[in-house]
PDB file of N, CA and C in Angstrom:
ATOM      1  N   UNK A   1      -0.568 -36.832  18.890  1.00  0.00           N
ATOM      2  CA  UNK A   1       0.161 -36.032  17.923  1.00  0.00           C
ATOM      3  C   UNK A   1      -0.591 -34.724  17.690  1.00  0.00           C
ATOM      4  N   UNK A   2       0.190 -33.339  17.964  1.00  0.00           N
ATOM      5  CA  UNK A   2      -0.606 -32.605  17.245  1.00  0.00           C
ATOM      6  C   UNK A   2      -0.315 -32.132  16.192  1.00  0.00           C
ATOM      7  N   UNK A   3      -2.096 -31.614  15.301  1.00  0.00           N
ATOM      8  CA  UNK A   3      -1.542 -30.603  14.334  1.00  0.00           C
ATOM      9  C   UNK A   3      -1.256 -29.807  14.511  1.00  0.00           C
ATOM     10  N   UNK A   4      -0.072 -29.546  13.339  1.00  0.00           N
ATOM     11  CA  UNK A   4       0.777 -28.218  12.929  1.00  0.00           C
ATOM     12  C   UNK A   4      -0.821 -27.050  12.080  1.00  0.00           C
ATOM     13  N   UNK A   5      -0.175 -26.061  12.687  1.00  0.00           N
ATOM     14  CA  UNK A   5      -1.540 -24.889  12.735  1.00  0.00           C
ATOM     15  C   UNK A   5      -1.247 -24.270  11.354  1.00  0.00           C
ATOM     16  N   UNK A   6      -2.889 -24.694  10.416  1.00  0.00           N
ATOM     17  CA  UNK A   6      -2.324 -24.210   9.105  1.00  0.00           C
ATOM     18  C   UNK A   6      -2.427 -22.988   9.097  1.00  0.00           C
ATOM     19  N   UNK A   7      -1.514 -22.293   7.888  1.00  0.00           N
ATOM     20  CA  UNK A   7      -1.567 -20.397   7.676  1.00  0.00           C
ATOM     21  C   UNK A   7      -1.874 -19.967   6.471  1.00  0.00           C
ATOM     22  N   UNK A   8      -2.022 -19.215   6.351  1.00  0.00           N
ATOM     23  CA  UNK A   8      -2.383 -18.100   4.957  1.00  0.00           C
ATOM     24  C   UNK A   8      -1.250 -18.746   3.967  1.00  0.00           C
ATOM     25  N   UNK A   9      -1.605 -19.345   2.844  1.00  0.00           N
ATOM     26  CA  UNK A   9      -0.603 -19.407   1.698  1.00  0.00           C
ATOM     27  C   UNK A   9       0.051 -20.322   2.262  1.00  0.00           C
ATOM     28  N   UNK A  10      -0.845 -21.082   3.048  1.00  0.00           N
ATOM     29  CA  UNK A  10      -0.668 -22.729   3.175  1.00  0.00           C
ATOM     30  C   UNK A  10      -1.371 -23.613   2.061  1.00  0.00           C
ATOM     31  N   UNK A  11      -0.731 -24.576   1.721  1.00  0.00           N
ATOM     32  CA  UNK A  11      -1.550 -25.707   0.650  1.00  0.00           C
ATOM     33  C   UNK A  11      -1.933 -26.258   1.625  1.00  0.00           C
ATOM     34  N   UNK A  12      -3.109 -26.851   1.086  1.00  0.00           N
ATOM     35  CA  UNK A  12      -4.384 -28.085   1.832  1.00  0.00           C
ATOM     36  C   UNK A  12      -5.038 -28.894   1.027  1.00  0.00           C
ATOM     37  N   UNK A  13      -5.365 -29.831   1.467  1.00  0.00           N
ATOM     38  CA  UNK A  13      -5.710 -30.979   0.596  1.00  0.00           C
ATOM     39  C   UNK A  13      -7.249 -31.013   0.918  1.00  0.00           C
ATOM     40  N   UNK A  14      -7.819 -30.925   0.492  1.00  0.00           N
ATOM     41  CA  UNK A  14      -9.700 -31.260   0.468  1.00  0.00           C
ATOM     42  C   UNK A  14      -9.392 -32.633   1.187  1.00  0.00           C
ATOM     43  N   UNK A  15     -10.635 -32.929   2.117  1.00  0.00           N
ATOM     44  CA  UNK A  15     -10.812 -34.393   2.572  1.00  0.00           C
ATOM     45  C   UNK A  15     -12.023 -35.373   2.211  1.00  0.00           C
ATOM     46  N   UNK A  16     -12.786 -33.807   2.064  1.00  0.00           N
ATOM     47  CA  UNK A  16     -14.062 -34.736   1.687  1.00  0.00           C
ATOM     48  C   UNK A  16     -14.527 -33.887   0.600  1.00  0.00           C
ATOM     49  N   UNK A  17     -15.591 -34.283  -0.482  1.00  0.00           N
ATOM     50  CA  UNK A  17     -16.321 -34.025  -1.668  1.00  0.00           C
ATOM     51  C   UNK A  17     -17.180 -32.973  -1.236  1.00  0.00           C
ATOM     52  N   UNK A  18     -17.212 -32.062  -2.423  1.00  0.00           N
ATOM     53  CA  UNK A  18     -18.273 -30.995  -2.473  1.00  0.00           C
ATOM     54  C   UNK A  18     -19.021 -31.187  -3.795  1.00  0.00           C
ATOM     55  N   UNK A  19     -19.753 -32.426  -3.709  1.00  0.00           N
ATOM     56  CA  UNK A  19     -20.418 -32.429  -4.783  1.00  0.00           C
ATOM     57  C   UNK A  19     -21.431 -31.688  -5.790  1.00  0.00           C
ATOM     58  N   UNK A  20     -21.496 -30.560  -4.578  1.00  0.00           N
ATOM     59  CA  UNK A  20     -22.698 -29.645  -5.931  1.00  0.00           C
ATOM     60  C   UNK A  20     -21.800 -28.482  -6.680  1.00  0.00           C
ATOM     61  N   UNK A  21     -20.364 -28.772  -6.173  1.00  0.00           N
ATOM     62  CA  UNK A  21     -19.642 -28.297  -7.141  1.00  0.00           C
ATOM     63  C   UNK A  21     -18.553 -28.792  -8.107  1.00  0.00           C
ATOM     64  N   UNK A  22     -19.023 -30.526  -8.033  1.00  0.00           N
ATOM     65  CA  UNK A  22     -17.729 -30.962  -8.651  1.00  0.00           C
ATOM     66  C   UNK A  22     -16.499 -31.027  -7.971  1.00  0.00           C
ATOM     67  N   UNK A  23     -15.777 -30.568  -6.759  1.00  0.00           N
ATOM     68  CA  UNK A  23     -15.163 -31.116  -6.584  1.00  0.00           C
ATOM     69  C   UNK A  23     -14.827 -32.216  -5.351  1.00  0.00           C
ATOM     70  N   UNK A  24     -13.783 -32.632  -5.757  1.00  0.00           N
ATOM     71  CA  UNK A  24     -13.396 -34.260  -5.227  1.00  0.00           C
ATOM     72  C   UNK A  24     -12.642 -33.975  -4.332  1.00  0.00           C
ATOM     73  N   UNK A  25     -12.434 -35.033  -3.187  1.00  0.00           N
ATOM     74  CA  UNK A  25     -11.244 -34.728  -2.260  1.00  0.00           C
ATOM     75  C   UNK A  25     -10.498 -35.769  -2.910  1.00  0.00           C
ATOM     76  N   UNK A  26      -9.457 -34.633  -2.231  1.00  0.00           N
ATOM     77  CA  UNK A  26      -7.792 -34.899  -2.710  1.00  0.00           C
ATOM     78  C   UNK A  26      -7.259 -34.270  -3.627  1.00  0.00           C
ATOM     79  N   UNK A  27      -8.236 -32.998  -4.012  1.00  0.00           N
ATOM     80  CA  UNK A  27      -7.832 -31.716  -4.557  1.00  0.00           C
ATOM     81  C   UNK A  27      -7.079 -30.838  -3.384  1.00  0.00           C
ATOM     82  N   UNK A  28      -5.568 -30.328  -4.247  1.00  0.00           N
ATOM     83  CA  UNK A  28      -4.974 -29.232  -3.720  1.00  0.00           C
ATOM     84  C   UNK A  28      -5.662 -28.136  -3.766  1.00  0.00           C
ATOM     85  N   UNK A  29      -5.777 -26.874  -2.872  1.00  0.00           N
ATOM     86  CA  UNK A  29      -5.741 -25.501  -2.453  1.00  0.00           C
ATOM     87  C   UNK A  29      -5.125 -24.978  -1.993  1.00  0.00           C
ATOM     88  N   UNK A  30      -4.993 -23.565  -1.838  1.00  0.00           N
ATOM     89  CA  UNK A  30      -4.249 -22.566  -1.007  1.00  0.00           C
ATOM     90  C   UNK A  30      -5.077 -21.597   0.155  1.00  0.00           C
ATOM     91  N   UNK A  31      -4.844 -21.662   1.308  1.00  0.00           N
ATOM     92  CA  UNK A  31      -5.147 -21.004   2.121  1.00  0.00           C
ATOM     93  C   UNK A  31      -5.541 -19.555   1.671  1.00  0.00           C
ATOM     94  N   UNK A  32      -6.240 -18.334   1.748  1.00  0.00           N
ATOM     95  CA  UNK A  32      -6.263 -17.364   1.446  1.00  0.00           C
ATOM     96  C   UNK A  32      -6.522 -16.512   2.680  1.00  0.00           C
ATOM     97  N   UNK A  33      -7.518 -17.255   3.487  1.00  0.00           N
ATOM     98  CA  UNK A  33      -7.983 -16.378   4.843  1.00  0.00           C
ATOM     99  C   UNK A  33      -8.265 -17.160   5.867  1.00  0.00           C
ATOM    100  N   UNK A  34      -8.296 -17.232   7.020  1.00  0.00           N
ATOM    101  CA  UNK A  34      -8.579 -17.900   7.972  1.00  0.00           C
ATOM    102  C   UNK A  34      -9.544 -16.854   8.812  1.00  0.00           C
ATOM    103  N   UNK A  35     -10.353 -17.652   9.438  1.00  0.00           N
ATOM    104  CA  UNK A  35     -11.976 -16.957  10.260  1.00  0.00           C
ATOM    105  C   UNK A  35     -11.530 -18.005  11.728  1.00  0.00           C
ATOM    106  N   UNK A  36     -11.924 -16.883  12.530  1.00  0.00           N
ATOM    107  CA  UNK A  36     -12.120 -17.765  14.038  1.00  0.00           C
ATOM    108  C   UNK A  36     -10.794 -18.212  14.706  1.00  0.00           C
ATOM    109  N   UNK A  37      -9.485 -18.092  14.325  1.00  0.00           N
ATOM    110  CA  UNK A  37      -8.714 -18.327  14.733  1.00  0.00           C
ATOM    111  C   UNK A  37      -8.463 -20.325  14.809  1.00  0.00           C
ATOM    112  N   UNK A  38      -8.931 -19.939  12.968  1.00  0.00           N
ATOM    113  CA  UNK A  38      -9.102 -21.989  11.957  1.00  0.00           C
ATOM    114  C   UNK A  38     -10.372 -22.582  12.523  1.00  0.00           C
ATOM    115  N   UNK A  39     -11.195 -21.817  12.810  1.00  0.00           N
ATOM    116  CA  UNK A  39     -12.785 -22.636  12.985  1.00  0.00           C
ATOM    117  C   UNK A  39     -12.590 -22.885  11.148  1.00  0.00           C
ATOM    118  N   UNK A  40     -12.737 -21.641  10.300  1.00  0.00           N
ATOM    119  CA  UNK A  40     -12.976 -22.020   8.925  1.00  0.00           C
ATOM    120  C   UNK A  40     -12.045 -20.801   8.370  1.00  0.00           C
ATOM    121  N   UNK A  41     -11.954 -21.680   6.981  1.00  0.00           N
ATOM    122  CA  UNK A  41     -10.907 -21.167   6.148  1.00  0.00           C
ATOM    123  C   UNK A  41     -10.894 -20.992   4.459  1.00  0.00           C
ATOM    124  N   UNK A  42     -11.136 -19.834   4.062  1.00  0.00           N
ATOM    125  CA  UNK A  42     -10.894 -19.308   2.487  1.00  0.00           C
ATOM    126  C   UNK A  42      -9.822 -20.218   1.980  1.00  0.00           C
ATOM    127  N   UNK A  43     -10.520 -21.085   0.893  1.00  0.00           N
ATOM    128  CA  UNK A  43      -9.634 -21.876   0.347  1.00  0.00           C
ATOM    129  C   UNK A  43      -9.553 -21.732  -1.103  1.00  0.00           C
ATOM    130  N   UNK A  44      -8.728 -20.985  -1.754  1.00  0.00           N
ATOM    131  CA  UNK A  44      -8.887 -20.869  -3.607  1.00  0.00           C
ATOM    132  C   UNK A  44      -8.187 -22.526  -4.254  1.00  0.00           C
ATOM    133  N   UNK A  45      -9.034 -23.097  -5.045  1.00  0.00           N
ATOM    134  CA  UNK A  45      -8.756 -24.039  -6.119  1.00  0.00           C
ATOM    135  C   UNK A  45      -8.226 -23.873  -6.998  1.00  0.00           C
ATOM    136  N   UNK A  46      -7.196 -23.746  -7.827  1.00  0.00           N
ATOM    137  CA  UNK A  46      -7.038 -23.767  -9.550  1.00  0.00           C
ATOM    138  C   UNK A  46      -6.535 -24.537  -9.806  1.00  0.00           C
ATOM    139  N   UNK A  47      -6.973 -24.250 -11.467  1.00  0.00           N
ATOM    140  CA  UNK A  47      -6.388 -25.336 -12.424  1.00  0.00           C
ATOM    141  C   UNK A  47      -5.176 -24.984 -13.237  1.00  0.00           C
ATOM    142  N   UNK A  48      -4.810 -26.047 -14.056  1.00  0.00           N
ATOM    143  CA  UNK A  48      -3.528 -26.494 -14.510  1.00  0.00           C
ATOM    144  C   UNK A  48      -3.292 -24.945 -15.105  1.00  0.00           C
ATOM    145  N   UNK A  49      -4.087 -24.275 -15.574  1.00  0.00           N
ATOM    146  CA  UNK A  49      -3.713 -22.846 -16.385  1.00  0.00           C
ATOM    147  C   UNK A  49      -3.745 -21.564 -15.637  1.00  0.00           C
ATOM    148  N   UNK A  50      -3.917 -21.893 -14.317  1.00  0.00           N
ATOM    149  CA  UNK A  50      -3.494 -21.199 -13.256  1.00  0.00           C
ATOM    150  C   UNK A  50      -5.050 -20.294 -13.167  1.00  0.00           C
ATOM    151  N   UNK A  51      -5.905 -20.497 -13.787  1.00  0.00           N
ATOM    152  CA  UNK A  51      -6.960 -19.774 -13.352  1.00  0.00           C
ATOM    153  C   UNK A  51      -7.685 -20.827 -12.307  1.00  0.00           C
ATOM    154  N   UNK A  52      -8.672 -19.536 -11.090  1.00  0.00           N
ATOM    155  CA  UNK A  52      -9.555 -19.976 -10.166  1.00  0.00           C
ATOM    156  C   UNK A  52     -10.587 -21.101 -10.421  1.00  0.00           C
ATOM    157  N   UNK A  53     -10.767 -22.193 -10.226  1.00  0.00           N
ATOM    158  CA  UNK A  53     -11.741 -22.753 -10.209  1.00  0.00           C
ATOM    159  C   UNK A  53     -12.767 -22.994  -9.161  1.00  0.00           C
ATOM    160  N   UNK A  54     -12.278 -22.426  -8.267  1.00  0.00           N
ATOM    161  CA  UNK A  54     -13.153 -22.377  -6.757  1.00  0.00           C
ATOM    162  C   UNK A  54     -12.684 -21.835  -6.180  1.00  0.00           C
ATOM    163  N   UNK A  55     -13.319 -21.141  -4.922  1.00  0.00           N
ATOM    164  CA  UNK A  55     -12.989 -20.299  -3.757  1.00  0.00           C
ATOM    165  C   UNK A  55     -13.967 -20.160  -3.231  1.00  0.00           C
ATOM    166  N   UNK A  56     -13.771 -21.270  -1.638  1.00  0.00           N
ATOM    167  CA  UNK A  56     -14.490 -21.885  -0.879  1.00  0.00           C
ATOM    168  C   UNK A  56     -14.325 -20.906   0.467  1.00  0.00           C
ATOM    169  N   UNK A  57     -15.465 -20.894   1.256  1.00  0.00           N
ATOM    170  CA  UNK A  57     -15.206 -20.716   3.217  1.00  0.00           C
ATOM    171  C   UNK A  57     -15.098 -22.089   3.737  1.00  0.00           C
ATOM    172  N   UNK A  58     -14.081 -22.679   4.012  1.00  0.00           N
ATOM    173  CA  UNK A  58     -14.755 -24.459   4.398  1.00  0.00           C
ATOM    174  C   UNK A  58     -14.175 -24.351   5.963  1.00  0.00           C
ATOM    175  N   UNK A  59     -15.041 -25.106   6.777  1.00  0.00           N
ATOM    176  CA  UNK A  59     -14.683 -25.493   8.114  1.00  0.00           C
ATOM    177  C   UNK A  59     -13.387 -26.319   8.105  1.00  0.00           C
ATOM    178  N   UNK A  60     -12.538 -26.141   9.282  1.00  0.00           N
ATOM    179  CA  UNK A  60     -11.555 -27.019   9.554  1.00  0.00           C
ATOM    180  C   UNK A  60     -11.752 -28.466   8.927  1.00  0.00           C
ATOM    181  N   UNK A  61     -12.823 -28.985   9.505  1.00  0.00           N
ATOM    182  CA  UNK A  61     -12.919 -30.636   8.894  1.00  0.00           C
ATOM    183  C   UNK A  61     -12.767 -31.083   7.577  1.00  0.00           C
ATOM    184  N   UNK A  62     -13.012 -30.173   6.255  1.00  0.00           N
ATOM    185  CA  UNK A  62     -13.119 -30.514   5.292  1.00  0.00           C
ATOM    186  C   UNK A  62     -11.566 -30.355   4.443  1.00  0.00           C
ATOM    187  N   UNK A  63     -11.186 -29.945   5.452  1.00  0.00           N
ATOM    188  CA  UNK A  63      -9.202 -29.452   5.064  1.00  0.00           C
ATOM    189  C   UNK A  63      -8.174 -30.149   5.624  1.00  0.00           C
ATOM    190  N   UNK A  64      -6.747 -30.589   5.176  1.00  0.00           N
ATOM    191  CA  UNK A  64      -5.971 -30.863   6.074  1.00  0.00           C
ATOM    192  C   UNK A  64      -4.337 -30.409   5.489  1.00  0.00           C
ATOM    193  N   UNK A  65      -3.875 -30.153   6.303  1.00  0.00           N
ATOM    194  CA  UNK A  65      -2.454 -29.517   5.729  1.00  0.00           C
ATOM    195  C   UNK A  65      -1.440 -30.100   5.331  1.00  0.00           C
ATOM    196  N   UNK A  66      -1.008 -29.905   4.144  1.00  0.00           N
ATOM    197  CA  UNK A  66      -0.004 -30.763   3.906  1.00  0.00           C
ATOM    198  C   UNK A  66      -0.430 -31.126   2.326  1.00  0.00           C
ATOM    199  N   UNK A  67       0.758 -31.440   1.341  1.00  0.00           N
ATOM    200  CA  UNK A  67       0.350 -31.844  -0.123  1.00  0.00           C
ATOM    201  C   UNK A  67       0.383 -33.654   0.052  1.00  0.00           C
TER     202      UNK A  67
END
């Protein structure tokens, strides 16, 4: 099966924990930038009040597309 190639102002789901910042996988994000043609990818976090709570560079592995 392949993956569908994520894009800019794509949602992604965290897979794995970034614990020195608190967050958990299986937190939603939004794509913002992609590097390398998806080696790694600008991922902004927010919360329920619509402000930023993170904005990550994370490698492909730590992302996957889809809510």
């Amino acid at each position: 099966m392949t993956r569908k190639k994520i894009k800019e102002l794509d949602v992604v789901t965290l897979i794995r924990d970034i614990p020195e910042y608190k967050i958990k996988k299986g937190v939603k994000g939004t794509v913002v930038d992609i590097y390398q043609d998806g080696l790694a990818y600008e991922v902004e976090f927010i919360n329920k009040s619509g402000h930023t709570d993170a904005l990550f560079t994370l490698e492909s592995d730590f992302i996957k597309e889809g809510i």
